[in-house]
N, C-alpha and C. Protein backbone atom coordinates (compact mmCIF):
# COMPACT_ATOMS: atom_id res chain seq x y z
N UNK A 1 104.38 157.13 134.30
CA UNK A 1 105.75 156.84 133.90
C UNK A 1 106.69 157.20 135.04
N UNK A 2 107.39 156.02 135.31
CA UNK A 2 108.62 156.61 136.46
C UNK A 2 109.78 157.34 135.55
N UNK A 3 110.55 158.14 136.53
CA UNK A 3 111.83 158.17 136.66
C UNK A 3 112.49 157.84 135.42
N UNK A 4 112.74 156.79 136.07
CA UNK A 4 114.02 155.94 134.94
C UNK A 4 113.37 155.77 133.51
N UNK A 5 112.37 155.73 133.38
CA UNK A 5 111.22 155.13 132.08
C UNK A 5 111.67 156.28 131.37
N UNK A 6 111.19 157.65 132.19
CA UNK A 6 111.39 158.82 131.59
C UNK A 6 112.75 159.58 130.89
N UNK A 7 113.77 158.99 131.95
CA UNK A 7 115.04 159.12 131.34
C UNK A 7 115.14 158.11 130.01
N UNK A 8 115.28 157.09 130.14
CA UNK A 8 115.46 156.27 129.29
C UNK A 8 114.28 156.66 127.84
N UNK A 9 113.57 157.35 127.73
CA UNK A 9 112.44 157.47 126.74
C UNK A 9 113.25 159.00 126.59
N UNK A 10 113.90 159.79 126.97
CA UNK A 10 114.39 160.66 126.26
C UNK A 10 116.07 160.75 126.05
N UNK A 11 116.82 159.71 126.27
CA UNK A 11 117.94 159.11 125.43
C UNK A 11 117.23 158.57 124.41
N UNK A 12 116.36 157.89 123.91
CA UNK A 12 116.01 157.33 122.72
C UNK A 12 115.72 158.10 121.39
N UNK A 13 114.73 159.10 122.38
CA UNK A 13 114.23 160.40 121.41
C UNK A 13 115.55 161.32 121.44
N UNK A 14 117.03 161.62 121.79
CA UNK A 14 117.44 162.03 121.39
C UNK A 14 118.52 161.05 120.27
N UNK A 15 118.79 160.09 120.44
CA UNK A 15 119.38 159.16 119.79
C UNK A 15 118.83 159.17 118.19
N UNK A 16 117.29 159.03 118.50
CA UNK A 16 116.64 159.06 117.17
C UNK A 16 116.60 160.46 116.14
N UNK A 17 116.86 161.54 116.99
CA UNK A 17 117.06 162.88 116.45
C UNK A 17 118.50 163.12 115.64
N UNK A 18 119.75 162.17 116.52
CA UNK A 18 120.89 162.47 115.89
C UNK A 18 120.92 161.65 114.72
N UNK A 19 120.29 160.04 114.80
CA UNK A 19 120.55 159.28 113.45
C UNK A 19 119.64 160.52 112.72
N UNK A 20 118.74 160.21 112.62
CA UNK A 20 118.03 161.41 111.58
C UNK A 20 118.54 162.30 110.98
N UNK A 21 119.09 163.12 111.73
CA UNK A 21 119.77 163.99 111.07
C UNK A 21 121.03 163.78 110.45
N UNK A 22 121.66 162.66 111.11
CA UNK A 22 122.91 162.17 110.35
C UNK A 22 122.21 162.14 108.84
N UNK A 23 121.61 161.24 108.81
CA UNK A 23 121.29 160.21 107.99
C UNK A 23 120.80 161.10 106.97
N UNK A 24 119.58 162.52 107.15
CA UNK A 24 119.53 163.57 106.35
C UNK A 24 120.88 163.81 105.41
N UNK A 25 122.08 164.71 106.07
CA UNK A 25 122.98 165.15 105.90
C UNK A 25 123.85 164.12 105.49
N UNK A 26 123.55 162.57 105.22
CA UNK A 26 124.69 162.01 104.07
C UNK A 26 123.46 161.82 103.44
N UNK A 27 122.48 162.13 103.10
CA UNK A 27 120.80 162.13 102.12
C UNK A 27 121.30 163.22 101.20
N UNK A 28 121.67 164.35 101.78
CA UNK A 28 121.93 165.62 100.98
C UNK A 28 123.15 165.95 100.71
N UNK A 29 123.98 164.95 100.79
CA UNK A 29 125.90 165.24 100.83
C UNK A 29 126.12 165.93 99.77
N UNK A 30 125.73 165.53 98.63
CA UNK A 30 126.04 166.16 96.88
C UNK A 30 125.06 166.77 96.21
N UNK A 31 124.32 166.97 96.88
CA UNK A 31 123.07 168.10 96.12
C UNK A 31 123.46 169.07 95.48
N UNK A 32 123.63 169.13 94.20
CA UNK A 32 124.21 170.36 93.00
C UNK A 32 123.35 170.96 92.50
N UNK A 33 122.20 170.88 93.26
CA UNK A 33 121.05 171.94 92.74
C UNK A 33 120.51 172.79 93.84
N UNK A 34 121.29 172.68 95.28
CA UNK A 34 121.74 173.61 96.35
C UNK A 34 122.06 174.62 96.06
N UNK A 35 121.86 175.80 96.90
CA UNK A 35 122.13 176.92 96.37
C UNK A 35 123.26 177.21 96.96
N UNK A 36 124.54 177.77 96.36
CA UNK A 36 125.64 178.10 96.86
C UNK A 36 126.01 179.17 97.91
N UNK A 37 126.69 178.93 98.67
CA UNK A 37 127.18 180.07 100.16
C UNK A 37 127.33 180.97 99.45
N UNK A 38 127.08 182.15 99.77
CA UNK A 38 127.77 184.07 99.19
C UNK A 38 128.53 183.82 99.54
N UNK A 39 129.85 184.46 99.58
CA UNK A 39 130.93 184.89 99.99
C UNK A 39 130.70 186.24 100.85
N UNK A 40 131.58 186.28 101.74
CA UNK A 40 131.93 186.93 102.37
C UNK A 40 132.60 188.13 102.13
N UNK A 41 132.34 189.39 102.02
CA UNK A 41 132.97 190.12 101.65
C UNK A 41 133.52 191.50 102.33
N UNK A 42 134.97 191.33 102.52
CA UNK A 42 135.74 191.75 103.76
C UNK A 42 135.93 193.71 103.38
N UNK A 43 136.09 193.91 104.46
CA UNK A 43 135.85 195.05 104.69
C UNK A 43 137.63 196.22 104.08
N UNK A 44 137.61 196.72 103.26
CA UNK A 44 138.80 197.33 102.16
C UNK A 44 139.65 198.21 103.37
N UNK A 45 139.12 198.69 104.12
CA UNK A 45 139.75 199.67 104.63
C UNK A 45 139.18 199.46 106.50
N UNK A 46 140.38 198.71 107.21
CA UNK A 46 139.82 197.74 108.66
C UNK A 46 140.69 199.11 109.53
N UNK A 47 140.26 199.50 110.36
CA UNK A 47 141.31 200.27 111.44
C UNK A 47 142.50 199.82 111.76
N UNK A 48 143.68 199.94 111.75
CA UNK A 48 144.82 199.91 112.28
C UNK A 48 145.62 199.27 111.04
N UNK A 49 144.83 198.83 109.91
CA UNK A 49 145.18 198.08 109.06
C UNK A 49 146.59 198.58 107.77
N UNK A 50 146.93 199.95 108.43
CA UNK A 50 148.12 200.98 107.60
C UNK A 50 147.26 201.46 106.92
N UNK A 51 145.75 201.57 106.33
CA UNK A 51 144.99 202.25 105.26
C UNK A 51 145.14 203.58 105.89
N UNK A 52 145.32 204.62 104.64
CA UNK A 52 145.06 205.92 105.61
C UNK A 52 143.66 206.11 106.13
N UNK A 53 144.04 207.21 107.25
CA UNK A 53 142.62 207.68 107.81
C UNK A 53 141.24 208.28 107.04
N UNK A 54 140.43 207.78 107.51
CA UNK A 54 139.10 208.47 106.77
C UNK A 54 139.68 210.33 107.29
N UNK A 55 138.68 211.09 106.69
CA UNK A 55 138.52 212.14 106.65
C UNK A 55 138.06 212.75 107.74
N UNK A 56 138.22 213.28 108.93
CA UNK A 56 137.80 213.88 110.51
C UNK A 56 138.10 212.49 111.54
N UNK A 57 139.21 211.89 110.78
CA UNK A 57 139.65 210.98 111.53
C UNK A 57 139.79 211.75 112.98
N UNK A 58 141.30 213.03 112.61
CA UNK A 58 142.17 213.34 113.74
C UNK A 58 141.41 214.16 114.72
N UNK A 59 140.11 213.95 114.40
CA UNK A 59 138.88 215.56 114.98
C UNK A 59 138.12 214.23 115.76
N UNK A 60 137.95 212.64 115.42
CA UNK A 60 137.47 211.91 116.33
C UNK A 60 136.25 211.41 116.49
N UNK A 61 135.88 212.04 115.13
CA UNK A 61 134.71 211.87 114.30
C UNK A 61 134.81 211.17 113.35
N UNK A 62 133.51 210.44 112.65
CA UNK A 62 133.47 209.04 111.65
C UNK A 62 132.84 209.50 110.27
N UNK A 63 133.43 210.65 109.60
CA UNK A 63 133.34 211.48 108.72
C UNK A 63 132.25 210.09 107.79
């Protein structure tokens, strides 16, 4: 295989990877028997955030 054969034979194989997967992902667009994302669950008390200090804050330590 030359060169160019070789280029050209892996634009194809990637071409064929993106329809595919397109084509998956409008296959599975509405699947309601998917299991749903967790949520994210944010952290109550962030540094600088006005929460008061933990406890051995002012000592510099992570009580």
């Amino acid at each position: 295989m030359s060169g160019p054969q070789r280029t050209l034979l892996a634009i194809l194989v990637f071409v064929a990877l993106v329809l595919g997967s397109f084509i998956w992902f409008i296959a599975t667009w509405g699947d309601e028997a998917a299991a749903r994302p967790t949520p994210i669950l944010l952290a109550t008390n962030i540094p600088g955030s006005g929460a008061a200090p933990r406890s051995g804050a002012a000592k510099g330590t992570t009580a």
